[in-house]
N, C-alpha and C. Protein backbone atom coordinates (compact mmCIF):
# COMPACT_ATOMS: atom_id res chain seq x y z
N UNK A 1 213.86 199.57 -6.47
CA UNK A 1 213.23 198.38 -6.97
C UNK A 1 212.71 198.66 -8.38
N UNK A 2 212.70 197.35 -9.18
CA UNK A 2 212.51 197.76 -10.86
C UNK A 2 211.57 196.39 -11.11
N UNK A 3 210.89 196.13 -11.82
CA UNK A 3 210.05 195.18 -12.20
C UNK A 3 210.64 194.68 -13.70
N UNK A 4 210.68 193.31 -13.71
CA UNK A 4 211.92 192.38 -14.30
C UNK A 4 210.99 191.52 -14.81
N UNK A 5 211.51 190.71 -16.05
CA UNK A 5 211.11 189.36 -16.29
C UNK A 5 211.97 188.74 -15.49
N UNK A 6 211.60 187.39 -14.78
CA UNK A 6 212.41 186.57 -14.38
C UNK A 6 211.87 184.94 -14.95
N UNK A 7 212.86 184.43 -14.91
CA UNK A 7 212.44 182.78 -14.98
C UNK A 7 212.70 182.29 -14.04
N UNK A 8 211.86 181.03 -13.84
CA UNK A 8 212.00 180.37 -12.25
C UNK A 8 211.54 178.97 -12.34
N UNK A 9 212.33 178.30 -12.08
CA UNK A 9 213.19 176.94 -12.00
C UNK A 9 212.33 175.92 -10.95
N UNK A 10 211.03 175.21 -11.58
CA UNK A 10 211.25 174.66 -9.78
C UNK A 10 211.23 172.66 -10.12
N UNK A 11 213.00 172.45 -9.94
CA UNK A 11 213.50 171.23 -10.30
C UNK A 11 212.30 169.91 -9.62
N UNK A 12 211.93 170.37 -8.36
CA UNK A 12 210.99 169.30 -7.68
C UNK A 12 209.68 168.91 -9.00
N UNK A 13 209.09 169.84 -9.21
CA UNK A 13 207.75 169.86 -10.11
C UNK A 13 207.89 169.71 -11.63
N UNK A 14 209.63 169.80 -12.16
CA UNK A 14 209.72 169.51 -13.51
C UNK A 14 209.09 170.90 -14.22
N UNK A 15 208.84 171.78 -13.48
CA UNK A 15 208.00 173.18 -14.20
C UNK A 15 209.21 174.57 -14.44
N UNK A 16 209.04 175.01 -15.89
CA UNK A 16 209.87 176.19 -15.45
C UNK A 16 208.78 177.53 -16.46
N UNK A 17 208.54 178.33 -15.24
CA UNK A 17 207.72 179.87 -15.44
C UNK A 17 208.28 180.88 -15.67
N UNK A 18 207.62 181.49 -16.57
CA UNK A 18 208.40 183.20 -16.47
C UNK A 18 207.37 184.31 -16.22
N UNK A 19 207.84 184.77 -15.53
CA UNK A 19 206.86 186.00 -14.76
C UNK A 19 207.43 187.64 -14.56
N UNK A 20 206.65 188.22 -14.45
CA UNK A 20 207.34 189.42 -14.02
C UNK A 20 207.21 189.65 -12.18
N UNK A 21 208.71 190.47 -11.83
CA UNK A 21 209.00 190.61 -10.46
C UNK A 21 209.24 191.90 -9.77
N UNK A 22 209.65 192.60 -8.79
CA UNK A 22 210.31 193.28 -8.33
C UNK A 22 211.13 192.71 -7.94
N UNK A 23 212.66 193.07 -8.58
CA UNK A 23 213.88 192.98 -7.67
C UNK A 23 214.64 194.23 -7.42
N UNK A 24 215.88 194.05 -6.94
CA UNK A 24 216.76 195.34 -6.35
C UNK A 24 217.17 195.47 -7.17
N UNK A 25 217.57 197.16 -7.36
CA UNK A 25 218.65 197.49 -8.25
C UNK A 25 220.02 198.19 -7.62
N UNK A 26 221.08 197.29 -8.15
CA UNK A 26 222.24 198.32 -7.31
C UNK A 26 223.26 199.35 -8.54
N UNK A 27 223.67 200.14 -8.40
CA UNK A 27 224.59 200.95 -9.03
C UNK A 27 225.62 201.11 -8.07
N UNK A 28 226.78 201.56 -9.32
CA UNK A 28 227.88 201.97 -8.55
C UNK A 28 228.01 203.10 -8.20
N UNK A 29 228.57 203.80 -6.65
CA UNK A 29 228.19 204.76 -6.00
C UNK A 29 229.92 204.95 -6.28
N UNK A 30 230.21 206.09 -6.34
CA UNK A 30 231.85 206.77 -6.37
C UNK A 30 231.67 207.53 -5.03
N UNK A 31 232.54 207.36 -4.37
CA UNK A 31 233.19 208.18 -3.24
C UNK A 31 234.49 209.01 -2.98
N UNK A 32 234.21 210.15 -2.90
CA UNK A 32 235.39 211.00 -2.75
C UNK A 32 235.20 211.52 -1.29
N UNK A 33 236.96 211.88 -0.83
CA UNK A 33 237.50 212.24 0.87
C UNK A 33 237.97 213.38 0.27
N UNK A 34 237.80 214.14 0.15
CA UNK A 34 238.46 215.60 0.63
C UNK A 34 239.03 215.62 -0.96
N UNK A 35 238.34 215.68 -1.79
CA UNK A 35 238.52 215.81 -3.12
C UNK A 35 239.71 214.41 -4.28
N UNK A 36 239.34 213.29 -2.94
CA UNK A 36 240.71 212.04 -3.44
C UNK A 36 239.80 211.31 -3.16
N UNK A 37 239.62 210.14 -4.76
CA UNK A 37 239.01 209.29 -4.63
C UNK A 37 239.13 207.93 -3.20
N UNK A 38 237.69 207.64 -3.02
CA UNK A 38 238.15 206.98 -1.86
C UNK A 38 237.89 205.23 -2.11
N UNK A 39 236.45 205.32 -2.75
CA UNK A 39 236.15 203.96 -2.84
C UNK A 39 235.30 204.26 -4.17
N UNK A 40 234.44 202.96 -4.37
CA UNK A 40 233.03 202.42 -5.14
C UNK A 40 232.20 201.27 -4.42
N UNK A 41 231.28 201.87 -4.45
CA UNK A 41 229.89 200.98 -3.59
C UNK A 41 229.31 200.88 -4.63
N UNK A 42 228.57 199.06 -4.25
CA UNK A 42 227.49 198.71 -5.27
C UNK A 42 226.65 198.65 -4.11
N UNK A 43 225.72 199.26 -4.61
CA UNK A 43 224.43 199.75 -3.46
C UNK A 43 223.18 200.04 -4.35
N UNK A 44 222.16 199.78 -3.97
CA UNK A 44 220.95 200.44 -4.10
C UNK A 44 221.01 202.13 -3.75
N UNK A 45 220.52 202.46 -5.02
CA UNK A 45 220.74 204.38 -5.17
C UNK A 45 219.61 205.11 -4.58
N UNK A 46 219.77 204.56 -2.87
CA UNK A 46 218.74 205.58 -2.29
C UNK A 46 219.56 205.52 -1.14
N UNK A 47 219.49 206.87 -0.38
CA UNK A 47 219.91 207.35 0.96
C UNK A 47 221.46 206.82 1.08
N UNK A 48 222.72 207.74 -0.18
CA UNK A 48 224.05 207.42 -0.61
C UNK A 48 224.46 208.23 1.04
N UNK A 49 223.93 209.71 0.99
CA UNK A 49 224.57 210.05 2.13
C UNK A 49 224.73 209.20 3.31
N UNK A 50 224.03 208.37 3.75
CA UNK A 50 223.67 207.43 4.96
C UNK A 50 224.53 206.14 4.99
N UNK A 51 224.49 206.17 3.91
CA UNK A 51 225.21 204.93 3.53
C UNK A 51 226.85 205.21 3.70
N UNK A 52 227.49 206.20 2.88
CA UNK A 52 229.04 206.95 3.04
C UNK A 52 228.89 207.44 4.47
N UNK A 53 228.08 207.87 5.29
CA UNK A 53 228.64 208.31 6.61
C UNK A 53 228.97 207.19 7.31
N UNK A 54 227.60 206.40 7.13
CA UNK A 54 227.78 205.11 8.03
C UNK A 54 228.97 204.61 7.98
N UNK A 55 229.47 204.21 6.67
CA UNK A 55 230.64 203.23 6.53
C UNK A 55 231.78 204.31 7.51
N UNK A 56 231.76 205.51 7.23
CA UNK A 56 232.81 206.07 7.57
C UNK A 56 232.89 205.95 9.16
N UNK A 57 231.88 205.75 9.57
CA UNK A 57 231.60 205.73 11.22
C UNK A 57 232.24 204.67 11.46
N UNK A 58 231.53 203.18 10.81
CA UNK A 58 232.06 201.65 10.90
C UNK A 58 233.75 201.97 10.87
N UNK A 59 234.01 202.01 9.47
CA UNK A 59 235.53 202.03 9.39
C UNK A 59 236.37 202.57 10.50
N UNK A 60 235.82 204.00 10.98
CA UNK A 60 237.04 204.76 12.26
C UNK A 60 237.52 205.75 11.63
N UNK A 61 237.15 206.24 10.08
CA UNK A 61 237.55 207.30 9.96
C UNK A 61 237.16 208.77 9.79
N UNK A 62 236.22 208.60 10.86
CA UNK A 62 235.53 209.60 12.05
C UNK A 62 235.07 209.38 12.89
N UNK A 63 234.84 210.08 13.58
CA UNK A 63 234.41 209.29 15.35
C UNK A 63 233.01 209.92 15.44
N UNK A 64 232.92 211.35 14.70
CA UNK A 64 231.67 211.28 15.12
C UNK A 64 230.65 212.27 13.41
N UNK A 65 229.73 212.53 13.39
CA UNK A 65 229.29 213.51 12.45
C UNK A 65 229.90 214.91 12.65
N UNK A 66 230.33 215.51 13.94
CA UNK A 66 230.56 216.38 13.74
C UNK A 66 232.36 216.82 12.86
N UNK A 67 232.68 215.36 12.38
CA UNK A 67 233.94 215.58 11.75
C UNK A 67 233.62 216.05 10.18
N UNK A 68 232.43 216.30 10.23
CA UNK A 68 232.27 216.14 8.49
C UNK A 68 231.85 217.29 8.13
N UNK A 69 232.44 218.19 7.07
CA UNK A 69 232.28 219.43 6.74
C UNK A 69 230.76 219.71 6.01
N UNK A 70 230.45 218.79 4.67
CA UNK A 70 230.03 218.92 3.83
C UNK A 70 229.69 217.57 3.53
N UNK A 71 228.97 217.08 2.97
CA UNK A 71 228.35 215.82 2.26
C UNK A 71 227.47 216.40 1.24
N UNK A 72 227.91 216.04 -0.28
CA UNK A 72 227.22 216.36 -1.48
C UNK A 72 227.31 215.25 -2.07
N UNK A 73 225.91 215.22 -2.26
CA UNK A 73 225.40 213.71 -3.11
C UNK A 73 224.54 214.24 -4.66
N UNK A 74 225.19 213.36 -5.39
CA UNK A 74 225.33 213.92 -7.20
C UNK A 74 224.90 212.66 -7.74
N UNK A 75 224.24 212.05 -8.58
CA UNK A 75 223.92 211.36 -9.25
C UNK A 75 225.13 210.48 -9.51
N UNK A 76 225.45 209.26 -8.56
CA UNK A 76 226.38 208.11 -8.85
C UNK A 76 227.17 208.60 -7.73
N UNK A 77 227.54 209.79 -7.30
CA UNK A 77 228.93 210.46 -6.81
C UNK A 77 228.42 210.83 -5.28
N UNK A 78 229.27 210.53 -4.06
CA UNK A 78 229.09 211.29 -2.93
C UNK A 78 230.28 212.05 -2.65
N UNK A 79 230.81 213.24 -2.82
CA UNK A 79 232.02 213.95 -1.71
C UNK A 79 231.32 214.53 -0.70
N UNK A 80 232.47 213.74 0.35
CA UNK A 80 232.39 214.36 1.73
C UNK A 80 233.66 215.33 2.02
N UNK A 81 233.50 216.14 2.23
CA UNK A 81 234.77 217.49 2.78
C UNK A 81 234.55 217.12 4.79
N UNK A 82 236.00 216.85 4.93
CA UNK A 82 236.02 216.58 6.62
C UNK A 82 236.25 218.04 7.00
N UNK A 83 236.09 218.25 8.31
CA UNK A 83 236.63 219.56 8.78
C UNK A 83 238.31 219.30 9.03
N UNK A 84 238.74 220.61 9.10
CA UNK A 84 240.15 220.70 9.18
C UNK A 84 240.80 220.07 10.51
N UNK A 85 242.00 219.52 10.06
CA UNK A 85 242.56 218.78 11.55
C UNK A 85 242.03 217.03 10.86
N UNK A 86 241.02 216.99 10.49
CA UNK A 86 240.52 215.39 10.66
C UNK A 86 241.25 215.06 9.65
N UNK A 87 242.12 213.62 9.91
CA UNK A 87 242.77 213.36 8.34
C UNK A 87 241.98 211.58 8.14
């Protein structure tokens, strides 16, 4: 979360304010499989590992945590290394 000017519109009252806010911030997250790019997530840049396992759980392409060698999370970047056998 980042604190913003925003403007804000309110058509009923004929009024328009500008204030400062907290909103979200998302960045793009790079994902690498076994050293081959896999995807890009626009996500909020907290808890990338959680986020790349999860999906990988959702998707099916692992069944469980114990398929995953390695998870290194780098500023923008997550590689995950699977264990051998898992493709």
């Amino acid at each position: 979360m980042t604190k913003k000017a925003v403007v804000k519109v309110d058509l009923m009252a004929g009024k328009v304010t500008s204030k400062s806010e907290m909103v979200a911030v998302e960045k793009p997250i790079d994902v690498y499989v076994n050293d081959e790019h896999y995807a890009i997530f626009l996500a909020s840049p907290t808890m990338e590992k959680e986020l790349v396992v999860g999906h990988m759980l959702g998707e099916g392409l692992i069944r469980s945590i114990d398929d995953l060698r390695e998870v290194h999370v780098s500023e923008g970047t997550v590689k995950v290394s699977l264990r051998r056998g898992v493709k």
